[in-house]
N, C-alpha and C. Protein backbone atom coordinates (compact mmCIF):
# COMPACT_ATOMS: atom_id res chain seq x y z
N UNK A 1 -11.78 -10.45 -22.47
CA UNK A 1 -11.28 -9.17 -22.06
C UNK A 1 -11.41 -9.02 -20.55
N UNK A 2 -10.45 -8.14 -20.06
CA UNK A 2 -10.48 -7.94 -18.69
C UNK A 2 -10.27 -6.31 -18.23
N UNK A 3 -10.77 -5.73 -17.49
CA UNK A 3 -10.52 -4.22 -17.64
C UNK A 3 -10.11 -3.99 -15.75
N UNK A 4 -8.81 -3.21 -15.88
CA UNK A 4 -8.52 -2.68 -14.33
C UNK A 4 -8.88 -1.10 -14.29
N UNK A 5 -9.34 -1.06 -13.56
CA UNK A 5 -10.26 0.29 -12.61
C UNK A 5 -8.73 0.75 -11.39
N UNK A 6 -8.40 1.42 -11.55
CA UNK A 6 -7.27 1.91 -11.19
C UNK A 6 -7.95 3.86 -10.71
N UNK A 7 -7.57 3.59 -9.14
CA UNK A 7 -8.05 4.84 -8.69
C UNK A 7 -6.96 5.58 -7.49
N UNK A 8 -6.43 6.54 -7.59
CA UNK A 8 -5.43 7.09 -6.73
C UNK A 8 -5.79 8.55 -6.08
N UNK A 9 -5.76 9.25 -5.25
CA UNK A 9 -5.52 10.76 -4.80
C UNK A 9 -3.53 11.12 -4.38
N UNK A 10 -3.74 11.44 -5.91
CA UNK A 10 -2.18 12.29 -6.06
C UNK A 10 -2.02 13.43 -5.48
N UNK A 11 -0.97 14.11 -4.51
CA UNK A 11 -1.25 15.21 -4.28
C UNK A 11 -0.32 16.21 -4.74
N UNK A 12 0.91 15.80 -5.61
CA UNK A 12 1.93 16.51 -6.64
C UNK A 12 1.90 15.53 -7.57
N UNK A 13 0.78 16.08 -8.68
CA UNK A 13 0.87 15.57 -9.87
C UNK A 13 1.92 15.99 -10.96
N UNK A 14 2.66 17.03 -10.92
CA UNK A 14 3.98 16.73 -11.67
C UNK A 14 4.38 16.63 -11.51
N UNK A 15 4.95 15.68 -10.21
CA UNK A 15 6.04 14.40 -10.01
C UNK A 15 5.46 13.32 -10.69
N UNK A 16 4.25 12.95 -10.33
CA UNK A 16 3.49 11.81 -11.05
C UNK A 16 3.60 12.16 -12.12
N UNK A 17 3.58 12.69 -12.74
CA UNK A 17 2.95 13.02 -14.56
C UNK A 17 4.23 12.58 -14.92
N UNK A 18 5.31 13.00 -14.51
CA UNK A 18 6.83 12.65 -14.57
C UNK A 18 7.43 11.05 -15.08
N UNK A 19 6.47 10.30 -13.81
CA UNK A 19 6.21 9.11 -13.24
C UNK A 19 5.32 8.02 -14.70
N UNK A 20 4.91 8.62 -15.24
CA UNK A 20 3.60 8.34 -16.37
C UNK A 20 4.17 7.53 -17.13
N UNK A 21 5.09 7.79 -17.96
CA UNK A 21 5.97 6.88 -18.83
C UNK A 21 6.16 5.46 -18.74
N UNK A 22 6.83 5.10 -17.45
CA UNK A 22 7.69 4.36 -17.35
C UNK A 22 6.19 3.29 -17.24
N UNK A 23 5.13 3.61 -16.44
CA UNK A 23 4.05 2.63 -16.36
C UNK A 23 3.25 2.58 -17.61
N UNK A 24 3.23 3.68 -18.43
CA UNK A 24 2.97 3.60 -19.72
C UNK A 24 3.26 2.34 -20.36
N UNK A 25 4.82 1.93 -20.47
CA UNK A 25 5.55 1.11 -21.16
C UNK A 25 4.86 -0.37 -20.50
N UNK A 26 4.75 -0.20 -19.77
CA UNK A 26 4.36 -1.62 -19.00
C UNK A 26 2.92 -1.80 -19.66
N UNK A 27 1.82 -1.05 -19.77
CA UNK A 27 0.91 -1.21 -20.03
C UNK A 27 1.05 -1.62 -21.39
N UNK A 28 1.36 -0.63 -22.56
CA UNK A 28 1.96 -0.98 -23.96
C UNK A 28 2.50 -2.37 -24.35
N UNK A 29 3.46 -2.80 -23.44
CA UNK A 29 4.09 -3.94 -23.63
C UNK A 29 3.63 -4.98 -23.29
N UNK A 30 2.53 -4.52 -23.03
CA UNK A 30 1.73 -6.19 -22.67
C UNK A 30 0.44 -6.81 -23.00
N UNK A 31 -0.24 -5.52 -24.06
CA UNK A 31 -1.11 -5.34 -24.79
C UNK A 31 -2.22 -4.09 -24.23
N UNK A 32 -1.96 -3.67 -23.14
CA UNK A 32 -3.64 -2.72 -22.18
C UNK A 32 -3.75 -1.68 -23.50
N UNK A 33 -4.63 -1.37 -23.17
CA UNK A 33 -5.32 0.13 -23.71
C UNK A 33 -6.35 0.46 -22.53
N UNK A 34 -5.71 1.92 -22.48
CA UNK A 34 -6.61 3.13 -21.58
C UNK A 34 -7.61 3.22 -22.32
N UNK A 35 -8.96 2.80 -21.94
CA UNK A 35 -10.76 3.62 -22.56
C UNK A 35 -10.79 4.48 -22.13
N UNK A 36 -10.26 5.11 -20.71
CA UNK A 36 -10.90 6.38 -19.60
C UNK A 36 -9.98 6.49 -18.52
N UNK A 37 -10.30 8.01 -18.38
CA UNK A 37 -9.55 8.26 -17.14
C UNK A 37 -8.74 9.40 -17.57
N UNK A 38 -8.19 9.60 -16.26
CA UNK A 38 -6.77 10.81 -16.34
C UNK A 38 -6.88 11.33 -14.98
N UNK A 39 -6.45 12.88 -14.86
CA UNK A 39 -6.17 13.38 -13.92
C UNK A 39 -7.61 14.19 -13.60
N UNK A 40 -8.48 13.80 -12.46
CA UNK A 40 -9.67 15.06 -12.27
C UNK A 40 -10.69 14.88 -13.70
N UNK A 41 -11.11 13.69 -14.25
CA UNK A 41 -11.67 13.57 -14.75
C UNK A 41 -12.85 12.67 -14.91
N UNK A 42 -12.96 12.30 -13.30
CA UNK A 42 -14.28 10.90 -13.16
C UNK A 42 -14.57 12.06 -11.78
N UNK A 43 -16.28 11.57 -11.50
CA UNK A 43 -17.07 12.36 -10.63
C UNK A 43 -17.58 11.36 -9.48
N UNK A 44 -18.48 11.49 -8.40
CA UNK A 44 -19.10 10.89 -8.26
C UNK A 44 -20.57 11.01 -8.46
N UNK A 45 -21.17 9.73 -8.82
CA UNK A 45 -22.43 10.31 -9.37
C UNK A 45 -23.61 9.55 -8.22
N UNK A 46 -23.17 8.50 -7.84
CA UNK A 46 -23.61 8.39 -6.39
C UNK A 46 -23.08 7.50 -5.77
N UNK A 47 -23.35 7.74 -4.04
CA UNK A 47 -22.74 6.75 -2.81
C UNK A 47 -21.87 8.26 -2.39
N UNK A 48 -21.38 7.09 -1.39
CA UNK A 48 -20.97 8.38 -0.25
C UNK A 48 -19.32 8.18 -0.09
N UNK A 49 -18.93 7.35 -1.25
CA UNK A 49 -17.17 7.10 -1.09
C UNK A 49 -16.77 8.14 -1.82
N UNK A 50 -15.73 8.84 -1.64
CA UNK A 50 -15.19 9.95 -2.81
C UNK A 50 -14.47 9.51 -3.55
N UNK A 51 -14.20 9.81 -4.71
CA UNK A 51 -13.63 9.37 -5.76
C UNK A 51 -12.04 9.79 -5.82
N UNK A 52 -11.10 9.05 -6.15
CA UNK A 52 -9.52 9.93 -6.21
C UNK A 52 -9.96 10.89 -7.43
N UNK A 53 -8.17 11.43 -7.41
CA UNK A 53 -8.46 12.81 -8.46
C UNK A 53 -7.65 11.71 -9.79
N UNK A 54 -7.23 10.62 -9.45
CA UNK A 54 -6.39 9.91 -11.16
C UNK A 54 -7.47 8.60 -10.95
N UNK A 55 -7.98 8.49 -11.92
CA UNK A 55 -8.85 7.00 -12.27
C UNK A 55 -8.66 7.03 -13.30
N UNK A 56 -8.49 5.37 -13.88
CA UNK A 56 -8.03 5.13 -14.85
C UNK A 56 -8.43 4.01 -15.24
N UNK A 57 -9.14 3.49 -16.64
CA UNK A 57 -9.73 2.09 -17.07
C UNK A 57 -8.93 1.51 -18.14
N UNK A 58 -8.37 0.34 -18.11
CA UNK A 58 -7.35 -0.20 -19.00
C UNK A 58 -7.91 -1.48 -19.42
N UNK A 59 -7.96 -1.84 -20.40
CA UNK A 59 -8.60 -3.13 -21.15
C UNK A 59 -7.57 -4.20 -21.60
N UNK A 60 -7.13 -4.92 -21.13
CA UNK A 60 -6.62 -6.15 -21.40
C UNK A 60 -7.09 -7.55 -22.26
N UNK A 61 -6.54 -8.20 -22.87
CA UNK A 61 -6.83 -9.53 -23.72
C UNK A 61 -7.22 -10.69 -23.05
N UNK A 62 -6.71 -10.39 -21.39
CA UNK A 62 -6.95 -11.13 -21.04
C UNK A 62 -6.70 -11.31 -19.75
N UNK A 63 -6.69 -12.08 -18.54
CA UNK A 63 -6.12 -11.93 -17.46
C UNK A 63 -4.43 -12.64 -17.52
N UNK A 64 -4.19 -13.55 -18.23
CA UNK A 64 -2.96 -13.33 -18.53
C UNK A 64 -2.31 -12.63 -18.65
N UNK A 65 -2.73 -11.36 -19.52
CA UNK A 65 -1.97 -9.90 -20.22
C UNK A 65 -1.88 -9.19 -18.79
N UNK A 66 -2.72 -9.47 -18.26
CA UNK A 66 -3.00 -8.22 -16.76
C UNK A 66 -1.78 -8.84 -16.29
N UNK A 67 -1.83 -9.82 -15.79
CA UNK A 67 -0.43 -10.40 -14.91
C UNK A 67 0.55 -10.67 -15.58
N UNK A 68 0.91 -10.45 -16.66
CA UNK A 68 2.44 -9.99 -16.82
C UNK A 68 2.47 -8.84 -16.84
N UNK A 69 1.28 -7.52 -17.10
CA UNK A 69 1.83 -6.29 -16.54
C UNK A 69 2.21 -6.62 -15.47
N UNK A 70 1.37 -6.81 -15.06
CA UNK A 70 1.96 -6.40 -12.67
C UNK A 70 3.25 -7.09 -12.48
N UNK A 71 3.81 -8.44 -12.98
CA UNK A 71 5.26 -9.06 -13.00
C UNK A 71 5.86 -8.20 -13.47
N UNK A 72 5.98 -7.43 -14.96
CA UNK A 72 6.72 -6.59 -15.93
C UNK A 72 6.74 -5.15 -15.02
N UNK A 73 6.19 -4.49 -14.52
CA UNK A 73 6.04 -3.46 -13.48
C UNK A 73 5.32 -2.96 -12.72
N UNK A 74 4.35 -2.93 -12.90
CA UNK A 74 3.11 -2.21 -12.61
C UNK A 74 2.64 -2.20 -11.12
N UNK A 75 2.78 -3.90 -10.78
CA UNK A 75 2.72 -3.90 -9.01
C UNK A 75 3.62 -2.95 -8.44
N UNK A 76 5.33 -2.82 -8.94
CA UNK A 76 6.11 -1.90 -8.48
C UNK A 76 5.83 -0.45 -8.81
N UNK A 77 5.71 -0.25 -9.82
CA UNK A 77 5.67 0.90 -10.05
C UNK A 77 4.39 1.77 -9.09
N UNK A 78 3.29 1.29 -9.01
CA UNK A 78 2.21 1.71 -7.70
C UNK A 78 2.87 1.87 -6.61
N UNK A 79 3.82 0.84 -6.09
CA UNK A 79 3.94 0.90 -4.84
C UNK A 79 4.86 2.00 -4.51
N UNK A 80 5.64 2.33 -5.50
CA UNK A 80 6.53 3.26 -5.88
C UNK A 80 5.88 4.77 -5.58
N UNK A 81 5.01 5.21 -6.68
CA UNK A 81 4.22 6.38 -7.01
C UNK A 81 3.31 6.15 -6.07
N UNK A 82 2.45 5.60 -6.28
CA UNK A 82 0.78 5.62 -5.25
C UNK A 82 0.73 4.61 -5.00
N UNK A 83 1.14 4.76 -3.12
CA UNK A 83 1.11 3.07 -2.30
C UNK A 83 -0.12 3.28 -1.69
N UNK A 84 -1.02 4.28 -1.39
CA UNK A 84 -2.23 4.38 -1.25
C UNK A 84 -3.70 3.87 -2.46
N UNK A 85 -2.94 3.91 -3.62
CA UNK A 85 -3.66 3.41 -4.73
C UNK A 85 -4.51 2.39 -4.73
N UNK A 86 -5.65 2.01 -5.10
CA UNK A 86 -6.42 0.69 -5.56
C UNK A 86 -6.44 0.25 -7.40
N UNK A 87 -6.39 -0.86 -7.14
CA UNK A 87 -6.57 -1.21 -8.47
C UNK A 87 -7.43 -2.29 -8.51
N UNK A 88 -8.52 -2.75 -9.48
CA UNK A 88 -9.18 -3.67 -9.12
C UNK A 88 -9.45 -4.29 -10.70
N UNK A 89 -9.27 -5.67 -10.96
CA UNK A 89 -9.36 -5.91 -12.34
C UNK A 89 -10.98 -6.85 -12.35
N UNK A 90 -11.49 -6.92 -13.26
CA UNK A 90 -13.02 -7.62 -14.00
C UNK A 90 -13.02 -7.94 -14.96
N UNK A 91 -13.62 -9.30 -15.06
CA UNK A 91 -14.05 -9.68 -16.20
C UNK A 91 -14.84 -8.54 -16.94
N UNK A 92 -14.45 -8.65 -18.25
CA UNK A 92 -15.72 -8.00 -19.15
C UNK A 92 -17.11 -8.98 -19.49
N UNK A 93 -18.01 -8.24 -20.20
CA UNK A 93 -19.11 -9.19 -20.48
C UNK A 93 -19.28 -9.23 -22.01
N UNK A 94 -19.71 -10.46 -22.51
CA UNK A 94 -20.02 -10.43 -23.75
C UNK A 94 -21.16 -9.63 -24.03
N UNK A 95 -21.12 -8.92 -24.95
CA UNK A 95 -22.11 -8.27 -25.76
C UNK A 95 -22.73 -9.36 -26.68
N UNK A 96 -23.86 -8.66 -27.28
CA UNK A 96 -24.99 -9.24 -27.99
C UNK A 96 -25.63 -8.16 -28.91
């Protein structure tokens, strides 16, 4: 498993919300699932970086799956909506 940490400061979120779909499909179609996130729903709980107002955690099969999202849209579609955006993908860890 691989999970992307996806963090933006939107400042007309119903253009974005608008926007939601189409990266939806990309995620769907390539296996992700959202664990967390949305709009104004992560804090900071410490450090001194501020947090955007859209963070978002998506779980992938694999890093394969991750990179045919970003081929299938996803690199575009950011650069599109939120070219200020970060996205950062990680290994997961095995449990025990």
């Amino acid at each position: 498993m691989v999970y992307t940490v996806y963090e933006a400061n939107v400042t007309d979120e119903a253009t974005y919300a608008k926007a939601l779909p189409e990266v939806d499909k990309y995620i769907k179609n390539n296996g992700g699932t959202r664990v967390a996130g949305g709009f104004n729903k992560a804090r900071l709980a410490e450090g001194k970086i501020p947090v955007g107002n859209r963070y978002v955690i998506i779980r992938w099969e694999g890093m394969s799956a991750f990179d045919r999202a970003e081929d299938d849209g996803i690199r575009d579609w950011i650069e599109k909506n939120a070219p200020d955006a970060r996205q950062i993908v990680v290994e997961g860890v095995e449990t025990k």
